[in-house]
Protein backbone atom coordinates (compact mmCIF):
# COMPACT_ATOMS: atom_id res chain seq x y z
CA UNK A 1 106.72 11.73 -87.64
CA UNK A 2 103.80 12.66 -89.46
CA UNK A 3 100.29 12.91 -88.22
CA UNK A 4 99.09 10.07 -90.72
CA UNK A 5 101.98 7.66 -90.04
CA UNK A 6 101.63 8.26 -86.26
CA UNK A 7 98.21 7.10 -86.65
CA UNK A 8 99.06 3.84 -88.24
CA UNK A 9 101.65 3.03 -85.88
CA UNK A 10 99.23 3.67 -83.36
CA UNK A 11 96.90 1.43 -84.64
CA UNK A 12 99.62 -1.49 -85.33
CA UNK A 13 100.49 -0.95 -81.60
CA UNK A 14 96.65 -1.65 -80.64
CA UNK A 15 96.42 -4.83 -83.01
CA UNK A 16 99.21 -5.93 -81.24
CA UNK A 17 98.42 -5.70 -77.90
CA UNK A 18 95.10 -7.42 -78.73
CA UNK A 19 96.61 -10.18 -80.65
CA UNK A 20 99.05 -10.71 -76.77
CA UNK A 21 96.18 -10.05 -74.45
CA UNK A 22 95.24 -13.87 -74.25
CA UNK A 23 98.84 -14.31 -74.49
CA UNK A 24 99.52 -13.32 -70.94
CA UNK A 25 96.26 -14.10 -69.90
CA UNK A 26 97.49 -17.81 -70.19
CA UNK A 27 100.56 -17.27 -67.95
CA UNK A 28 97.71 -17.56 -65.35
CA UNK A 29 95.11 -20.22 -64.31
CA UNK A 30 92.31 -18.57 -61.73
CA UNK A 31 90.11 -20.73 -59.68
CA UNK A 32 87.40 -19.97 -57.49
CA UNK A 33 86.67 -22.78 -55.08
CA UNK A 34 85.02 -24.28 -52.62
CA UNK A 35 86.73 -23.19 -48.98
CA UNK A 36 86.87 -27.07 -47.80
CA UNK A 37 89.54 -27.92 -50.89
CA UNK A 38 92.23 -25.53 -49.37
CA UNK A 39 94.67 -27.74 -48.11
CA UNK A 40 94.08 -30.96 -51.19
CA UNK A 41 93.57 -27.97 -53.69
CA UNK A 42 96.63 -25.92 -53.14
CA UNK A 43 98.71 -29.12 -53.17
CA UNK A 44 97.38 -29.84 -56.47
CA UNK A 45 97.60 -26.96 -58.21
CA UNK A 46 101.51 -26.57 -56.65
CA UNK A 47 102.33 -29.82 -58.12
CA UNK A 48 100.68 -28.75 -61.32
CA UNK A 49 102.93 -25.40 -61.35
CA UNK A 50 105.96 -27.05 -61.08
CA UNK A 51 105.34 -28.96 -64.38
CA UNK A 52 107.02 -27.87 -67.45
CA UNK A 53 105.43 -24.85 -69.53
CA UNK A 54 102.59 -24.99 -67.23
CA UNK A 55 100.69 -21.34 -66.56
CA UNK A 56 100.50 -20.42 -62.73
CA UNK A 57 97.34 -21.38 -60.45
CA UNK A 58 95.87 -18.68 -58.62
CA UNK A 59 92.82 -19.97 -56.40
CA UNK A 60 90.48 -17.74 -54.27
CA UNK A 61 88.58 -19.79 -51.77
CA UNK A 62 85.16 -19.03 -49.90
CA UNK A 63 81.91 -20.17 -50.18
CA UNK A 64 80.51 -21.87 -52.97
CA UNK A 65 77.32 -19.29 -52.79
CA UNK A 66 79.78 -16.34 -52.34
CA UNK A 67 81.99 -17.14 -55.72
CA UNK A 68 79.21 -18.10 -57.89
CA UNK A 69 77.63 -14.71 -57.33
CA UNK A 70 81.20 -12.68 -57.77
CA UNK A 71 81.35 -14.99 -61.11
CA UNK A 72 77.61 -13.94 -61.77
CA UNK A 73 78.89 -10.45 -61.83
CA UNK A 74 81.93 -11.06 -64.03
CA UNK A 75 84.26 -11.40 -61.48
CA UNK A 76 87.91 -12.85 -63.62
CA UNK A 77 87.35 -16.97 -62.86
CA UNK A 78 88.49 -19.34 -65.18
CA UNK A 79 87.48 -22.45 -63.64
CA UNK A 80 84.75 -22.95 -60.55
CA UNK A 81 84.33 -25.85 -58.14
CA UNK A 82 81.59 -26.12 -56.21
CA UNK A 83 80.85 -27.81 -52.93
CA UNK A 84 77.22 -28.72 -54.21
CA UNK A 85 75.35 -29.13 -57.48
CA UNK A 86 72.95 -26.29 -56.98
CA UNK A 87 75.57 -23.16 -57.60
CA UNK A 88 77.18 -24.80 -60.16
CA UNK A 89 73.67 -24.93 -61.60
CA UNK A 90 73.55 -21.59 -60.97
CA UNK A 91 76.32 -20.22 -63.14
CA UNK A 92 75.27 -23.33 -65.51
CA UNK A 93 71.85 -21.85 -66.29
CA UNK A 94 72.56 -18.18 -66.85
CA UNK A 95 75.14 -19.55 -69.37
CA UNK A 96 78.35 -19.03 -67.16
CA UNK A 97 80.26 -22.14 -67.36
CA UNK A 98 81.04 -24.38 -70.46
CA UNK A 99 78.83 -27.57 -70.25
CA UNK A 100 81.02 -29.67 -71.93
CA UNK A 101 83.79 -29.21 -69.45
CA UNK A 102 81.57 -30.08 -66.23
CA UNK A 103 82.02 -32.95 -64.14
CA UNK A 104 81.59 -34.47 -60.44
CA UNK A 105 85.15 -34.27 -58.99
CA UNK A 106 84.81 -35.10 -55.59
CA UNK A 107 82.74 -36.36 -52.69
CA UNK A 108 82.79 -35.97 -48.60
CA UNK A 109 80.99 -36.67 -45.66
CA UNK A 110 79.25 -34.42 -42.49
CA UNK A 111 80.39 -34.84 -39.36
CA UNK A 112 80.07 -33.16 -35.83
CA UNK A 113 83.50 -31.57 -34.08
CA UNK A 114 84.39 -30.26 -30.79
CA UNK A 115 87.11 -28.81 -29.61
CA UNK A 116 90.05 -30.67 -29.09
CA UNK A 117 90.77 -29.43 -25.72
CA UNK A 118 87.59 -30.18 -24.75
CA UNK A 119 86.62 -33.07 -22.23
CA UNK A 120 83.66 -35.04 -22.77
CA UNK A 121 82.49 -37.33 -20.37
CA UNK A 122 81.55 -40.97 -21.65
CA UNK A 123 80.48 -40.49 -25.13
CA UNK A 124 77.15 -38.95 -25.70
CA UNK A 125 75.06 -40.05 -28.85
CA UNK A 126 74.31 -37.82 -32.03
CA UNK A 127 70.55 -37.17 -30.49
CA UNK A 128 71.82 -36.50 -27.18
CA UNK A 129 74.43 -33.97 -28.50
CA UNK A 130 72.02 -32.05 -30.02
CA UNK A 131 69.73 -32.43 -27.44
CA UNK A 132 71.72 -30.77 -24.83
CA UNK A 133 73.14 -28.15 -27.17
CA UNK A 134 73.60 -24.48 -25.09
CA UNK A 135 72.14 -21.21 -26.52
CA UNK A 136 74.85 -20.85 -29.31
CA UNK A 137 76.72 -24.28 -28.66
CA UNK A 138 77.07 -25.00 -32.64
CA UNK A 139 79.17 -23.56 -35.52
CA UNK A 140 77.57 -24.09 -38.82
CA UNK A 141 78.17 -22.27 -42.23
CA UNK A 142 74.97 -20.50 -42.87
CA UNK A 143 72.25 -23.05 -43.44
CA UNK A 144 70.48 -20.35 -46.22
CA UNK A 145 72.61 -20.12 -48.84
CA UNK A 146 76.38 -22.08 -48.06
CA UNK A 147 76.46 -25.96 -49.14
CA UNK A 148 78.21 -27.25 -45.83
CA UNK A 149 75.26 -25.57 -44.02
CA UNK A 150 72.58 -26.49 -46.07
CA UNK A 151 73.71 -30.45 -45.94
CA UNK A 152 73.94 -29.60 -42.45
CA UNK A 153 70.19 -28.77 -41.72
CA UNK A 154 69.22 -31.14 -44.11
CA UNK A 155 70.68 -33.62 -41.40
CA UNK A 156 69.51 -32.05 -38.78
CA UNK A 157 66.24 -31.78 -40.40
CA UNK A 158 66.26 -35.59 -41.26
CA UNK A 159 67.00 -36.42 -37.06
CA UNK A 160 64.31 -34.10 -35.84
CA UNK A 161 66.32 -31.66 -34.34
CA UNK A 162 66.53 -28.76 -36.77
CA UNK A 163 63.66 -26.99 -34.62
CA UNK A 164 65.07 -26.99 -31.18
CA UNK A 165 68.52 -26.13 -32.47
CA UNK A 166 68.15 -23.81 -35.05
CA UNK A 167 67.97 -20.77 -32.53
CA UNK A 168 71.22 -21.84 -31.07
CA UNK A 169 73.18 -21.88 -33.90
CA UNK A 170 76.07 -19.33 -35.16
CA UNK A 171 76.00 -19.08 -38.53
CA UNK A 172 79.49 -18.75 -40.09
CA UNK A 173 80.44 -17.40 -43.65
CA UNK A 174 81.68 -20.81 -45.19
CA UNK A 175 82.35 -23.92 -43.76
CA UNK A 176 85.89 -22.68 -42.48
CA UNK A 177 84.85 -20.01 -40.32
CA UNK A 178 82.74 -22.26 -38.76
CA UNK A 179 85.63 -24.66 -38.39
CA UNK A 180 87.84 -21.71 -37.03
CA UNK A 181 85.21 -20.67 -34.10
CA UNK A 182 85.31 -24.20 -33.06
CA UNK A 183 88.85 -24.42 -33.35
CA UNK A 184 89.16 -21.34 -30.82
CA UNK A 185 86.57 -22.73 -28.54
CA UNK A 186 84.16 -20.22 -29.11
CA UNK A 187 81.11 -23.15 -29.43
CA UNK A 188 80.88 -26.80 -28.44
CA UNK A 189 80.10 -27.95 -31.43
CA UNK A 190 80.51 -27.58 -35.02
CA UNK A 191 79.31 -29.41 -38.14
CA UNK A 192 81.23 -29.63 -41.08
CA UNK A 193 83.20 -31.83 -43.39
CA UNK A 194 85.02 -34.93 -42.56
CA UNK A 195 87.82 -33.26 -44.23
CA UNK A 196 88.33 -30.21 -42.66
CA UNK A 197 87.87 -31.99 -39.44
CA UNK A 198 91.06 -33.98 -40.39
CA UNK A 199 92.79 -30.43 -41.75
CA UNK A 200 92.53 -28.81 -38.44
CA UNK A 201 94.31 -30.35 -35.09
CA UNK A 202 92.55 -28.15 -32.46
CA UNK A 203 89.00 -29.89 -33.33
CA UNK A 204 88.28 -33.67 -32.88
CA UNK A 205 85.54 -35.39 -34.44
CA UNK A 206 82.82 -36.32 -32.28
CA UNK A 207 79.97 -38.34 -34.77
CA UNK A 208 79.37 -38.64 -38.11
CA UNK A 209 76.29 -38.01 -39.71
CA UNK A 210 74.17 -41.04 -40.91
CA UNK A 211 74.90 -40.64 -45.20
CA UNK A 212 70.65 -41.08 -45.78
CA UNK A 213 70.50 -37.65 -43.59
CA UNK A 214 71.82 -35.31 -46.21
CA UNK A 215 71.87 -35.24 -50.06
CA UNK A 216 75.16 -36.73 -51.10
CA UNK A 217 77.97 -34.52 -51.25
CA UNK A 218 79.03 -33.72 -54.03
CA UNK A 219 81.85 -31.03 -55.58
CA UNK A 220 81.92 -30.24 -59.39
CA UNK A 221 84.04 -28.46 -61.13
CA UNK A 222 83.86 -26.52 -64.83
CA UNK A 223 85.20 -24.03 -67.23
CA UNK A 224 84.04 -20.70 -66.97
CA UNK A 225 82.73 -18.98 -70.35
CA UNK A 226 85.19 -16.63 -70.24
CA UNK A 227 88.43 -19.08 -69.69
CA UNK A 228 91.88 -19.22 -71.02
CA UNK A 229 92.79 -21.99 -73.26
CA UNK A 230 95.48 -23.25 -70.97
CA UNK A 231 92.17 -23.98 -68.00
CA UNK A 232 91.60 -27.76 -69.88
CA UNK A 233 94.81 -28.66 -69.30
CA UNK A 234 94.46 -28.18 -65.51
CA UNK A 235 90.88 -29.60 -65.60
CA UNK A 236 92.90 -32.53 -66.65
CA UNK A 237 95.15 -32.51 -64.21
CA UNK A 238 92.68 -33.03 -61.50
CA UNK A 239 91.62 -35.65 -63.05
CA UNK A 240 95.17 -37.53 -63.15
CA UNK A 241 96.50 -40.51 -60.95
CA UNK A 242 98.98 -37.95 -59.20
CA UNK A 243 95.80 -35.39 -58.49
CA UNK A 244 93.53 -38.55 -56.87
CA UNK A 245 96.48 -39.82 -54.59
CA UNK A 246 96.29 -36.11 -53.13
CA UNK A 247 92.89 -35.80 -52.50
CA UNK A 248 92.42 -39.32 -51.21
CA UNK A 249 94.71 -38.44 -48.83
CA UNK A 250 93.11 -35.49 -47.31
CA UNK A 251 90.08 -37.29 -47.04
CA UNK A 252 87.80 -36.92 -50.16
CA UNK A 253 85.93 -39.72 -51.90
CA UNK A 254 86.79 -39.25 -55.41
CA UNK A 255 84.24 -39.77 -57.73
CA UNK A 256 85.92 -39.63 -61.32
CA UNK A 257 86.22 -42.87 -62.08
CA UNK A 258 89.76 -43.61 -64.16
């Protein structure tokens, strides 16, 4: 072969693996969500798979704060839900998600755990919980930057007792961890979502949180710039009948209406 037609086929070689890049980039969906949708979410996007000529859903899970920074730094996302508005407004201002594609998915609630194997004796109120709360008696996700904990102090705030417990708090990674350390009886307390309360049997819910105490929870989901064609069709697919039933189940007010 010549050094001129080696060239060309060389070049015909590149054009062609350009033209199949977002070929086989649509055998694959990637998500980046919220930690709190593991169990509704992976159900979902399972029933979604098994639909014909559907792409695979691959879904990384942690907090909200945590994935819109990887996305901020080009991490490979083609669709983000959030557990709040403000990191989806994040990525939405520095021009990281598709606007058109955005909308509220979901909704939950706050509530206070313990740990399942734990015996309480009558049934103390909210204030007196946290009035009586040990040096490190409560699991929260971290009240800075991850949406469970900032609802969290928000409510806390809102009672009056943000200032005598905020010392005594372990702050957790997402919403999860915190769930997990209460789960292993690490803390007597924990706050986080109604639904991962109901996800995980070694925790009982103890109170929820009044709704006026924390802005309303709310999960959106969107398009990243950078997604494959094939991401609208799941975006859809949460949206569906089949999608709702699932979600409902596990818990989450769902707040497309159909």
């Amino acid at each position: 072969m010549t050094y001129r037609i080696r060239w060309i086929v060389a070049g015909l070689i590149a054009v062609f693996c350009a033209a199949a890049t977002p070929l086989m980039a649509a055998d694959k969906i990637t998500v980046f969500a919220a930690a709190s949708l593991k169990e509704s979410l992976d159900e979902v996007a399972a029933n979604f798979s098994r639909e014909k000529n559907t792409p695979q859903v691959v879904i990384s899970y942690a907090a909200s704060s945590a994935l819109a920074k990887q996305i901020e730094q080009a991490a490979p996302a083609d669709m983000f839900i959030s557990a709040d508005e403000d990191w989806m407004n994040y990525l939405d201002t520095r021009g990281l998600i598709i606007k058109e594609s955005r909308s509220d998915l979901l909704g939950n609630k706050l509530v206070l755990v313990v740990p399942a194997s734990l015996t309480i004796d009558g049934m103390p109120s909210l204030e007196m919980a946290l009035k009586d709360l040990p040096q490190g008696g409560l699991a929260m996700a971290d009240p800075d930057s991850v949406p469970a904990g900032k609802y969290g102090k928000a409510a806390l705030t809102y009672l009056k007792a943000w200032d005598g417990v905020a010392a005594k708090v372990i702050r957790a990674e997402n919403v999860r961890a915190a769930l997990a350390i209460v789960a292993r009886g690490e803390t007597k307390y924990g706050i986080v979502y109604a639904t991962d309360a109901a996800a995980e049997p070694k925790v009982k819910q103890l109170h929820e949180f009044p709704a006026a105490s924390y802005p309303k929870i709310i999960y959106p989901v969107a398009a990243t710039k950078t997604a494959v064609p094939e991401t609208t069709r799941f975006l859809s697919y949460l949206k569906s009948p089949a999608a709702q039933k699932i979600f409902a189940q596990r818990g989450f007010t769902y707040l497309i209406a159909r």
